[in-house]
PDB file of N, CA and C in Angstrom:
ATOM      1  N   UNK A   1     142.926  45.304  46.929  1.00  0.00           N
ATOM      2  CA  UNK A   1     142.991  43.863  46.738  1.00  0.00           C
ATOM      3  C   UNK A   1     143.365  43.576  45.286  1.00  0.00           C
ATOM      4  N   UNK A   2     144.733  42.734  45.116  1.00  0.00           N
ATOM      5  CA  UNK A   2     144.484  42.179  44.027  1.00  0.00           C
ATOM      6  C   UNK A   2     144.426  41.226  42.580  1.00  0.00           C
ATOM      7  N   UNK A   3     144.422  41.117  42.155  1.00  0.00           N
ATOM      8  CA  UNK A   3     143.749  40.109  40.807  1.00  0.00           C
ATOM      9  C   UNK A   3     144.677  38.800  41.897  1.00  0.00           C
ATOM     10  N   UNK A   4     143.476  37.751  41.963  1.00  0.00           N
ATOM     11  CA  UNK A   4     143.850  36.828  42.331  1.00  0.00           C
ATOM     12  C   UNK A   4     144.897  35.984  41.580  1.00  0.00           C
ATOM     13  N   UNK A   5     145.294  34.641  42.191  1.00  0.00           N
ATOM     14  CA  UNK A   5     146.642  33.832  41.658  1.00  0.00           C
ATOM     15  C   UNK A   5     145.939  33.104  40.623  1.00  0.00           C
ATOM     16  N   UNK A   6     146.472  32.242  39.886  1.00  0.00           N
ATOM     17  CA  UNK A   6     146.171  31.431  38.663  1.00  0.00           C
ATOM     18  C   UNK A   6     146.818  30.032  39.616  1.00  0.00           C
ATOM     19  N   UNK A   7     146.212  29.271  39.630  1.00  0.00           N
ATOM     20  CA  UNK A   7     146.169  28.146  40.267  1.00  0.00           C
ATOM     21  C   UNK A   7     147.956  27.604  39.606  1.00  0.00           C
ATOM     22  N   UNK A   8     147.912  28.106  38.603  1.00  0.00           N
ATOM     23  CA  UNK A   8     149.885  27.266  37.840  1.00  0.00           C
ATOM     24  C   UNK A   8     150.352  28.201  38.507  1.00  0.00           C
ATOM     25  N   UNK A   9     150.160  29.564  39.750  1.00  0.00           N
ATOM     26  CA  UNK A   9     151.033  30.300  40.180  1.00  0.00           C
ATOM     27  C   UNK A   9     151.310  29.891  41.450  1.00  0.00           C
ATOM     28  N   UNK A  10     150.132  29.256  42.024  1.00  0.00           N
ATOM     29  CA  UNK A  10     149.872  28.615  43.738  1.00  0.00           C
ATOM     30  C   UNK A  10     150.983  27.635  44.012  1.00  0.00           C
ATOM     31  N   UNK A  11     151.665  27.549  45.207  1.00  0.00           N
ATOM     32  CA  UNK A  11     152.107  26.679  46.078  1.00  0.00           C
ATOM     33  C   UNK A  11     151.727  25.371  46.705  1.00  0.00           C
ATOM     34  N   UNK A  12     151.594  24.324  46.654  1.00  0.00           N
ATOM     35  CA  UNK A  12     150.917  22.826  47.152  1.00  0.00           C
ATOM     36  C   UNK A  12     149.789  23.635  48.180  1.00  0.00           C
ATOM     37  N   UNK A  13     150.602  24.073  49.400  1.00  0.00           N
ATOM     38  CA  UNK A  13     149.675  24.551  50.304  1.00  0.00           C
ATOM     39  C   UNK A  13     148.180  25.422  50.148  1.00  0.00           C
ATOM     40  N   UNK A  14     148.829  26.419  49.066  1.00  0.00           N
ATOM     41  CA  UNK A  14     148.064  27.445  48.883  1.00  0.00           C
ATOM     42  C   UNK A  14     146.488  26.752  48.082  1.00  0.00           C
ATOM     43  N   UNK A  15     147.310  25.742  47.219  1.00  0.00           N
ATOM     44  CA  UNK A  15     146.649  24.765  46.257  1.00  0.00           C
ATOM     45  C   UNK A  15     145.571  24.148  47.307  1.00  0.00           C
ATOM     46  N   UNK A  16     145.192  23.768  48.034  1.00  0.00           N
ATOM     47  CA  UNK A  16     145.036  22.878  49.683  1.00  0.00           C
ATOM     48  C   UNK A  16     144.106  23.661  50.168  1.00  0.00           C
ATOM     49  N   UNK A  17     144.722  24.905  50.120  1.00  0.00           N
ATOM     50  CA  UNK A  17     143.722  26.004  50.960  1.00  0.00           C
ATOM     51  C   UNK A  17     142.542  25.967  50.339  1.00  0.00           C
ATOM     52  N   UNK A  18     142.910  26.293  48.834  1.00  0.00           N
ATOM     53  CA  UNK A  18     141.850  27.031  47.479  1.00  0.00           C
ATOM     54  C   UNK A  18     140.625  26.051  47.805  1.00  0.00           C
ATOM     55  N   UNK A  19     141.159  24.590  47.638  1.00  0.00           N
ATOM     56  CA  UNK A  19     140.559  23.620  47.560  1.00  0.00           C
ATOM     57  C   UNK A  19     139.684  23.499  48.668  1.00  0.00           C
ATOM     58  N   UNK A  20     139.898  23.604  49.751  1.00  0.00           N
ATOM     59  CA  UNK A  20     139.243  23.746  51.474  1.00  0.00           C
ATOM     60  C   UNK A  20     138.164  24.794  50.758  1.00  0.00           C
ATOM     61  N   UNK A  21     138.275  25.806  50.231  1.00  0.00           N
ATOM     62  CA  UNK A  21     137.293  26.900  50.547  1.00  0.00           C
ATOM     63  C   UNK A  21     135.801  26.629  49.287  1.00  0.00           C
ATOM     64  N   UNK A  22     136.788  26.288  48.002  1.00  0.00           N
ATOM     65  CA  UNK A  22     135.679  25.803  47.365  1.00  0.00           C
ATOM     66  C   UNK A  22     134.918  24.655  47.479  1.00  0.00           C
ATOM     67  N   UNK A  23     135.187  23.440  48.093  1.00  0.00           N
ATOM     68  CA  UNK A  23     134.470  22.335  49.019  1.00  0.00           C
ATOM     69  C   UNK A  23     133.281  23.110  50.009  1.00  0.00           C
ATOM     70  N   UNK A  24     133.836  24.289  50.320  1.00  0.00           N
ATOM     71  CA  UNK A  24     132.409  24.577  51.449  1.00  0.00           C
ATOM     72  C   UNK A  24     131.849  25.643  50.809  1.00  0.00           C
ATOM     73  N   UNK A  25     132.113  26.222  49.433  1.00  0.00           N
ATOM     74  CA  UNK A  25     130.997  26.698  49.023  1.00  0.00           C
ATOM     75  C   UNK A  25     130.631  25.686  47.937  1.00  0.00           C
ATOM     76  N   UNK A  26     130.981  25.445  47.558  1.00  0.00           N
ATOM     77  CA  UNK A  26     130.118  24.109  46.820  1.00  0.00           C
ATOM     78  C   UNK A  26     129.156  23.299  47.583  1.00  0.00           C
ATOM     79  N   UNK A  27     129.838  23.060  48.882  1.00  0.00           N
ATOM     80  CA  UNK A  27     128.550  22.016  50.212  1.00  0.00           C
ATOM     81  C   UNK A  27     127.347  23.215  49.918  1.00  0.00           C
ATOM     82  N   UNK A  28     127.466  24.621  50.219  1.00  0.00           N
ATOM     83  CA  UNK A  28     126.373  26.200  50.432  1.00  0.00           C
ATOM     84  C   UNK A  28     125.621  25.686  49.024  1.00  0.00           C
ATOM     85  N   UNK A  29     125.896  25.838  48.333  1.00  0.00           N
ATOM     86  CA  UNK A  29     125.633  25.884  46.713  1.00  0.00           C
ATOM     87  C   UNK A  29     124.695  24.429  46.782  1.00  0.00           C
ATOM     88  N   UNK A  30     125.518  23.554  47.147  1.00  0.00           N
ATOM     89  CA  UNK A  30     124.521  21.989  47.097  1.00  0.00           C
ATOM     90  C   UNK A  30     123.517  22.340  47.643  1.00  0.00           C
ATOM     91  N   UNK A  31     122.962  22.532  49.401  1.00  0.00           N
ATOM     92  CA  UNK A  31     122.122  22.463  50.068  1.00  0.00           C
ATOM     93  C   UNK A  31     121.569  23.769  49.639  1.00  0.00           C
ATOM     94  N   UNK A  32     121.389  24.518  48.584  1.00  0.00           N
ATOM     95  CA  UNK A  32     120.919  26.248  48.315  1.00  0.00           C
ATOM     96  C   UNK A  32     119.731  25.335  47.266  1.00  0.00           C
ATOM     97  N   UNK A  33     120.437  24.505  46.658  1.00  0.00           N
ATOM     98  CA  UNK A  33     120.309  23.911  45.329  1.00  0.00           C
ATOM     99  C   UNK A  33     120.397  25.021  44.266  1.00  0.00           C
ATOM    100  N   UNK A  34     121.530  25.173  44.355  1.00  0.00           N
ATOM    101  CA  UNK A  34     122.156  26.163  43.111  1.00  0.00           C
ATOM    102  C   UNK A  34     123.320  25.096  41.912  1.00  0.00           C
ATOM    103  N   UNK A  35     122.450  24.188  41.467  1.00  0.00           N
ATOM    104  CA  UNK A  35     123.238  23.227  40.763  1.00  0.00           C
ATOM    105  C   UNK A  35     124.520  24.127  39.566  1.00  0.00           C
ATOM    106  N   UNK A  36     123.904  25.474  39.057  1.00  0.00           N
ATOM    107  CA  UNK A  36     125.021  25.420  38.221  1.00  0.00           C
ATOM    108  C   UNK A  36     125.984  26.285  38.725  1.00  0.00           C
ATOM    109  N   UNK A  37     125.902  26.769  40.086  1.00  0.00           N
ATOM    110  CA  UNK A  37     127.130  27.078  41.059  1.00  0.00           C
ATOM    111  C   UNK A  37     127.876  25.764  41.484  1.00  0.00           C
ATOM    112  N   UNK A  38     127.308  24.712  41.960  1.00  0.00           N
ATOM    113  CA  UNK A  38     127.394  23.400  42.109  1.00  0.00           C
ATOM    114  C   UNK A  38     128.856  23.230  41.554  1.00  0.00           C
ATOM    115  N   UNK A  39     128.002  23.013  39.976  1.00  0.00           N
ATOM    116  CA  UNK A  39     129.052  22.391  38.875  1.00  0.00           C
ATOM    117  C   UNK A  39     130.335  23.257  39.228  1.00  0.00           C
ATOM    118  N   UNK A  40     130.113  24.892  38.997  1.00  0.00           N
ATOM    119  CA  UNK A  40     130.989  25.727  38.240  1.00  0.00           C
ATOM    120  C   UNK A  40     132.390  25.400  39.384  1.00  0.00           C
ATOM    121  N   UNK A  41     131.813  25.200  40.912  1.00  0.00           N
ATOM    122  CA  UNK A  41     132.909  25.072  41.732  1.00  0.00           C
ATOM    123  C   UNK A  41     133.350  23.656  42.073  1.00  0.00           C
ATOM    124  N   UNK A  42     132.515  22.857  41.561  1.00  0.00           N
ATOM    125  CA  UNK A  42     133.366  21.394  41.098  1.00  0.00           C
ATOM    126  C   UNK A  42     134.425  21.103  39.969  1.00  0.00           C
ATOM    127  N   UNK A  43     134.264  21.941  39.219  1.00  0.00           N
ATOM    128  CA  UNK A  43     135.542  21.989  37.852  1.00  0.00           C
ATOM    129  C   UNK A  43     136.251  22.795  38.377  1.00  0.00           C
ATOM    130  N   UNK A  44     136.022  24.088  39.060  1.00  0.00           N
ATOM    131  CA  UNK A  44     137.395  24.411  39.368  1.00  0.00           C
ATOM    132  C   UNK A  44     137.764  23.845  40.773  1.00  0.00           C
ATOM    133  N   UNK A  45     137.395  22.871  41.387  1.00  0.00           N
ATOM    134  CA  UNK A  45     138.226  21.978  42.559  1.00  0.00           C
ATOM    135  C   UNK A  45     139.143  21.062  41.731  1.00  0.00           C
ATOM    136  N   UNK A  46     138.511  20.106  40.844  1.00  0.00           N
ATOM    137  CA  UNK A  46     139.564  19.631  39.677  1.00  0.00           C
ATOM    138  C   UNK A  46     140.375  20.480  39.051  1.00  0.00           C
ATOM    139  N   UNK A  47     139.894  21.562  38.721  1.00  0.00           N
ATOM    140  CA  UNK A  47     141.605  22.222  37.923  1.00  0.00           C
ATOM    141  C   UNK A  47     142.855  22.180  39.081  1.00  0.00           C
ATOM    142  N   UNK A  48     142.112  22.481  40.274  1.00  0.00           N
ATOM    143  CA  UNK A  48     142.943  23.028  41.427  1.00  0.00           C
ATOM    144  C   UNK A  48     143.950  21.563  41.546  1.00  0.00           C
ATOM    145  N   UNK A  49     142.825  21.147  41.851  1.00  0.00           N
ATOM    146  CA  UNK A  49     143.551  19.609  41.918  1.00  0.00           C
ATOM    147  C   UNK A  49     144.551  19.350  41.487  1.00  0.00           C
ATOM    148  N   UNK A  50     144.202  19.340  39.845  1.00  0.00           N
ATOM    149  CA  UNK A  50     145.256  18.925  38.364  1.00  0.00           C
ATOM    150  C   UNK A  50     146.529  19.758  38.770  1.00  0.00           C
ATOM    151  N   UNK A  51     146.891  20.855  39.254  1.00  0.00           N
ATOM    152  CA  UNK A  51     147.983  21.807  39.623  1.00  0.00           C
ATOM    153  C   UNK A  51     148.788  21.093  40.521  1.00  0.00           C
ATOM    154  N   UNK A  52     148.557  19.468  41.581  1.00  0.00           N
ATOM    155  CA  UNK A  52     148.582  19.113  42.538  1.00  0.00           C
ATOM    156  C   UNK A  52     149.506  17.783  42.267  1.00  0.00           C
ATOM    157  N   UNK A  53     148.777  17.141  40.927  1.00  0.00           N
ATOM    158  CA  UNK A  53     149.166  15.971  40.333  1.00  0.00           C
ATOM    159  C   UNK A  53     150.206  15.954  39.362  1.00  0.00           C
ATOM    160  N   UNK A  54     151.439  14.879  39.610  1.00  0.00           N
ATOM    161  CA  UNK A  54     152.776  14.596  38.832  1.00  0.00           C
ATOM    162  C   UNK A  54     152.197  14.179  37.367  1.00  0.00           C
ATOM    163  N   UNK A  55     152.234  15.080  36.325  1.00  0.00           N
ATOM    164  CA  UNK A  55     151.661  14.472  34.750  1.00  0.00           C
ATOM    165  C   UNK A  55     152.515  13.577  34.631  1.00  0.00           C
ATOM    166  N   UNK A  56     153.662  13.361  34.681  1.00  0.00           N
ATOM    167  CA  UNK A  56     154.482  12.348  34.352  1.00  0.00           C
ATOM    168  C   UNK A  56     153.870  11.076  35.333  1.00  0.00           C
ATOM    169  N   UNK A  57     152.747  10.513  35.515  1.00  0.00           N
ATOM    170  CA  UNK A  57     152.054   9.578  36.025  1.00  0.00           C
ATOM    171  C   UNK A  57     150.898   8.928  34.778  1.00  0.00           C
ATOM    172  N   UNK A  58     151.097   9.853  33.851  1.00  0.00           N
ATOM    173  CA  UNK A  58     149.973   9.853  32.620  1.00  0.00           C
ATOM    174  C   UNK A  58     150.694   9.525  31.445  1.00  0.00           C
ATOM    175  N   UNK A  59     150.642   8.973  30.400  1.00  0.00           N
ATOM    176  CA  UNK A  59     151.578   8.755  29.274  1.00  0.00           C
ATOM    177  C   UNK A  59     150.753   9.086  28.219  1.00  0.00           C
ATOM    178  N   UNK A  60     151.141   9.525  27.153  1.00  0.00           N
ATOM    179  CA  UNK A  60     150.481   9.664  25.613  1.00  0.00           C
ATOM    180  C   UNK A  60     150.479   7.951  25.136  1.00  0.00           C
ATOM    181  N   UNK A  61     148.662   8.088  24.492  1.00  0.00           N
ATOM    182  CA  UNK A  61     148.479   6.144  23.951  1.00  0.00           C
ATOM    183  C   UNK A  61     148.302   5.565  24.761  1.00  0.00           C
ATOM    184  N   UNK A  62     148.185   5.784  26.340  1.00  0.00           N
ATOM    185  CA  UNK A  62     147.620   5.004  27.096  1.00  0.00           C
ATOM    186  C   UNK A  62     146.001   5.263  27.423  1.00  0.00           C
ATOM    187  N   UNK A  63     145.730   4.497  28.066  1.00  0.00           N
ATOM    188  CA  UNK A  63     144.261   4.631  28.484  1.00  0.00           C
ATOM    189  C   UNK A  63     143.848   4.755  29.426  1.00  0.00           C
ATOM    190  N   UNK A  64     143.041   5.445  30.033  1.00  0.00           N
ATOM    191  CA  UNK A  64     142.957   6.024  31.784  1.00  0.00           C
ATOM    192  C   UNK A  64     141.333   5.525  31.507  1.00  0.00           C
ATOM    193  N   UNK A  65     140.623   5.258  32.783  1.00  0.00           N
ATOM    194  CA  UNK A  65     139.548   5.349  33.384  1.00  0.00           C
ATOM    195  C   UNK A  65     138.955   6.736  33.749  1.00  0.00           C
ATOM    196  N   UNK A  66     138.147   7.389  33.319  1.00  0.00           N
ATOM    197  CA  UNK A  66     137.741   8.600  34.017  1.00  0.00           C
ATOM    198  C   UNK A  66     136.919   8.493  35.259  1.00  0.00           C
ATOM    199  N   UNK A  67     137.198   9.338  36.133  1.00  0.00           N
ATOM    200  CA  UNK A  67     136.831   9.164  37.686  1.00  0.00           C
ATOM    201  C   UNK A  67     135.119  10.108  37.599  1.00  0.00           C
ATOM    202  N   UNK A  68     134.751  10.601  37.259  1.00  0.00           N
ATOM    203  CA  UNK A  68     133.460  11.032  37.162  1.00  0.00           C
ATOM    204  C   UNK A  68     132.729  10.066  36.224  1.00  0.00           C
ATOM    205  N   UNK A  69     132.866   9.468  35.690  1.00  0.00           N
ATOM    206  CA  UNK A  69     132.213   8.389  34.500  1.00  0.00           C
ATOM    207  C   UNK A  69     133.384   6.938  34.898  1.00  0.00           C
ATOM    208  N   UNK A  70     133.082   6.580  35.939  1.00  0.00           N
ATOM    209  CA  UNK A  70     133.048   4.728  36.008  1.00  0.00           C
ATOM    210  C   UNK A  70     132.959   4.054  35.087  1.00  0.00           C
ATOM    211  N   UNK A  71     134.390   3.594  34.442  1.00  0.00           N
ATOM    212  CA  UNK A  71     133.786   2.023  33.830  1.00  0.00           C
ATOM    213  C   UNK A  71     133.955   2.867  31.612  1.00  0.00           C
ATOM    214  N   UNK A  72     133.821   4.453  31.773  1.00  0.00           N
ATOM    215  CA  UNK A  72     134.411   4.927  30.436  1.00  0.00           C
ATOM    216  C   UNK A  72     135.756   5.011  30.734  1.00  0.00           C
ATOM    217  N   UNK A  73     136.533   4.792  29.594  1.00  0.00           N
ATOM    218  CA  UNK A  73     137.856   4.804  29.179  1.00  0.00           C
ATOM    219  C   UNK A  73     138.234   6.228  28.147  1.00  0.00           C
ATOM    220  N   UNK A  74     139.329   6.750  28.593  1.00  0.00           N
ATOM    221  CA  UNK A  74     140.111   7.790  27.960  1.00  0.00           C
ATOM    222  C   UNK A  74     141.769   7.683  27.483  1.00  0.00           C
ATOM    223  N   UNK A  75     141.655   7.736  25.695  1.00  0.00           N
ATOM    224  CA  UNK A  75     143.257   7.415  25.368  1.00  0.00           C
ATOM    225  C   UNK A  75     143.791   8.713  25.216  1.00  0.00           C
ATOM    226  N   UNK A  76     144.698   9.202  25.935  1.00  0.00           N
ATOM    227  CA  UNK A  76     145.609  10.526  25.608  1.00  0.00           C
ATOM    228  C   UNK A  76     146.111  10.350  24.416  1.00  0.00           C
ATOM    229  N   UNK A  77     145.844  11.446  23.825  1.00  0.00           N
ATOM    230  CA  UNK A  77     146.926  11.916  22.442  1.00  0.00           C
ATOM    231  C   UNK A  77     147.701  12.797  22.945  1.00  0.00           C
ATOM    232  N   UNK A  78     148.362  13.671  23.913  1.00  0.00           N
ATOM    233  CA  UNK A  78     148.910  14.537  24.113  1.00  0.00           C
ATOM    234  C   UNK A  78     148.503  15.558  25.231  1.00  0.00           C
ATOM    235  N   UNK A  79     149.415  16.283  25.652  1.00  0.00           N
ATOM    236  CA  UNK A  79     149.286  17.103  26.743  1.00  0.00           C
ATOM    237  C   UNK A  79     149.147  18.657  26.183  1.00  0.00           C
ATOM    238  N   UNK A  80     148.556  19.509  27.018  1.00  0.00           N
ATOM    239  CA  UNK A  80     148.593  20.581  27.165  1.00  0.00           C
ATOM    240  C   UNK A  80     148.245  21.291  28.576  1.00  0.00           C
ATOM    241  N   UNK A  81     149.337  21.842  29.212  1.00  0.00           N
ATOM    242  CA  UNK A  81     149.274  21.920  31.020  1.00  0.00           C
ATOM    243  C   UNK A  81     148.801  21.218  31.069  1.00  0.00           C
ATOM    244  N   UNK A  82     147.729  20.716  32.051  1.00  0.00           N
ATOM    245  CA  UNK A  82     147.453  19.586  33.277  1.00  0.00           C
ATOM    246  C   UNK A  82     146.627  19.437  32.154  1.00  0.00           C
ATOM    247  N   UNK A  83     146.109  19.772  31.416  1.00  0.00           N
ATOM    248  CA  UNK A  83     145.052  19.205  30.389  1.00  0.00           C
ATOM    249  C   UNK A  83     145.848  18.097  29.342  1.00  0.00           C
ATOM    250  N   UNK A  84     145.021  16.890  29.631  1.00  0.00           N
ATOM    251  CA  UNK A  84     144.937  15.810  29.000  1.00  0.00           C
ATOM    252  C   UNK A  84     143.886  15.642  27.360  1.00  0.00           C
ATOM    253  N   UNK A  85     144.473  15.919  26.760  1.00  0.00           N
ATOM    254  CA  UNK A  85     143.773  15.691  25.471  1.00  0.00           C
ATOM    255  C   UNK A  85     143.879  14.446  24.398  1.00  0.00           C
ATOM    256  N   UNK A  86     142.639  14.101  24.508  1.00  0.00           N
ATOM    257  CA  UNK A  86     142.230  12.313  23.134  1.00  0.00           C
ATOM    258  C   UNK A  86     140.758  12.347  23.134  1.00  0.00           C
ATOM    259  N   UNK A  87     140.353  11.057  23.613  1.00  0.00           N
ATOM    260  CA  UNK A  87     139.063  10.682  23.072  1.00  0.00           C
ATOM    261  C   UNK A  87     138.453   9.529  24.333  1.00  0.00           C
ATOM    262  N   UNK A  88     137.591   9.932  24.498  1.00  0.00           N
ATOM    263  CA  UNK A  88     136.835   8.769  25.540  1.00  0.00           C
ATOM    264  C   UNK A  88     136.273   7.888  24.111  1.00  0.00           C
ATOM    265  N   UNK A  89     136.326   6.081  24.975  1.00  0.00           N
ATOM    266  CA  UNK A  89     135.954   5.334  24.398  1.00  0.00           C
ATOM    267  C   UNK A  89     135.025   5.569  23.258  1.00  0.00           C
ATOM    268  N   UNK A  90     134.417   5.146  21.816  1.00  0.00           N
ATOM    269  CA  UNK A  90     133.403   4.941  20.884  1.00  0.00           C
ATOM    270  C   UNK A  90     133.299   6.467  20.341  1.00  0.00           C
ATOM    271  N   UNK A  91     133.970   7.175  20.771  1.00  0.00           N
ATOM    272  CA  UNK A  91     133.720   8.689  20.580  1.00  0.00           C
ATOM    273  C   UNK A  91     134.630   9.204  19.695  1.00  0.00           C
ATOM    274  N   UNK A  92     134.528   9.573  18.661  1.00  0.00           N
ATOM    275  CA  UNK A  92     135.373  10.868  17.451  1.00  0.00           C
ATOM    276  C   UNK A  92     135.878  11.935  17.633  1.00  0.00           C
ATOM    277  N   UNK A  93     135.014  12.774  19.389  1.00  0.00           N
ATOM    278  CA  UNK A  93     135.359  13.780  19.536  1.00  0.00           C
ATOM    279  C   UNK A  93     136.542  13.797  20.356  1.00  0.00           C
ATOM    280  N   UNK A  94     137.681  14.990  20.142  1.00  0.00           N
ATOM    281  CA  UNK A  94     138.838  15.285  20.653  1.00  0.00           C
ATOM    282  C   UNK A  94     138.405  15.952  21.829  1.00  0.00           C
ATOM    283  N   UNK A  95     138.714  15.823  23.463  1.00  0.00           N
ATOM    284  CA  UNK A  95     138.528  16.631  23.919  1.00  0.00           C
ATOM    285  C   UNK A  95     139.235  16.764  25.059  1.00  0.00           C
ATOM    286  N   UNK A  96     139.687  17.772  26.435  1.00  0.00           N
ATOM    287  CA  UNK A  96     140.322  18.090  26.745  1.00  0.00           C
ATOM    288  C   UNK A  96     140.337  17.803  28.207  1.00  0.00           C
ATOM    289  N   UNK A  97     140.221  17.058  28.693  1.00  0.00           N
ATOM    290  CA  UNK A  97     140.432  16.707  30.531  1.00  0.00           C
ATOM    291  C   UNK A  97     141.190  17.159  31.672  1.00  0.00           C
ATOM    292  N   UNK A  98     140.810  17.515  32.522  1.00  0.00           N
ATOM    293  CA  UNK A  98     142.424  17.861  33.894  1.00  0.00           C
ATOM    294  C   UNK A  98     142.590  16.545  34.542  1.00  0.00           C
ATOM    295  N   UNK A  99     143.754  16.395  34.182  1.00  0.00           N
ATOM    296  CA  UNK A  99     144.314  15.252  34.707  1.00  0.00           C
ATOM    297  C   UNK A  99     143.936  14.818  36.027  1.00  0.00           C
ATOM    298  N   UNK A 100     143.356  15.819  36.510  1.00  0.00           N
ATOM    299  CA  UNK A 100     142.710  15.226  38.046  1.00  0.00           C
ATOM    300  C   UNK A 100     141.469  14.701  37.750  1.00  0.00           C
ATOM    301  N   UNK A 101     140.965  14.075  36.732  1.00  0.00           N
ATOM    302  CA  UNK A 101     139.734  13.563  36.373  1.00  0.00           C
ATOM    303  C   UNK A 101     140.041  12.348  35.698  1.00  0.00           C
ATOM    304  N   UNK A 102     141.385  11.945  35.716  1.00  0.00           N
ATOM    305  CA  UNK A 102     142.069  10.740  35.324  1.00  0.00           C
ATOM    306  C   UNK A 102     142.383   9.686  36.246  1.00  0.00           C
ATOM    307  N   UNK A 103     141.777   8.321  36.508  1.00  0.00           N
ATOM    308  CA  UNK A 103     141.720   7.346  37.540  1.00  0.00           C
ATOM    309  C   UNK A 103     143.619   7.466  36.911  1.00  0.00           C
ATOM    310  N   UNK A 104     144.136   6.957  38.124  1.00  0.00           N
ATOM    311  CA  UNK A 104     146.064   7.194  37.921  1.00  0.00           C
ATOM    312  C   UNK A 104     146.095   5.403  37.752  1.00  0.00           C
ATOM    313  N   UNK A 105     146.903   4.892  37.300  1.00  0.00           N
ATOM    314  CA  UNK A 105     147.044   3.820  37.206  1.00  0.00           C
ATOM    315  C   UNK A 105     147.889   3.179  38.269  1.00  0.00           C
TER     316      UNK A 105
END
């Protein structure tokens, strides 16, 4: 068997699949109550995601809504792969988002 794909190597479909399988171990993980399995396979359903989504839907200087935090705001300074990098609202810190965690406008 070997070394699995890197999600920037996957196909839409394959992308689809990944996503199907970590949804039902994440559901195992919820009802186990294994919260930081939980998390670990909720960020990578969003990376998977981000592999899924047109960046050219996102602009540098604009401001997105983040979809896990309702109602906070995020201004892109710039891209790096599906990673979205600026600053959520009142905040100094630079930090780095998958665009699948970006409400789309």
């Amino acid at each position: 068997m070997g070394t699995p794909k890197r999600y920037s190597e996957m196909k839409p479909h394959e992308l689809r699949e990944e996503i199907g399988v970590l949804k039902e171990q994440a559901v195992k993980a919820e009802q186990l109550g294994i919260v930081n399995e939980f998390d670990v396979l909720m960020r990578k359903m969003a990376m998977a995601r981000a592999y899924m989504i047109d960046i050219n839907k996102f602009h540098i200087g604009e401001t997105y809504e983040l979809v896990e935090e309702p109602g906070v705001v995020f201004k892109i300074t710039y891209f790096n792969g599906v990673f979205a990098w600026g600053y959520k609202q009142h905040d100094n810190e630079e930090i780095g988002i998958p665009i699948s965690l970006l409400q789309e406008k």
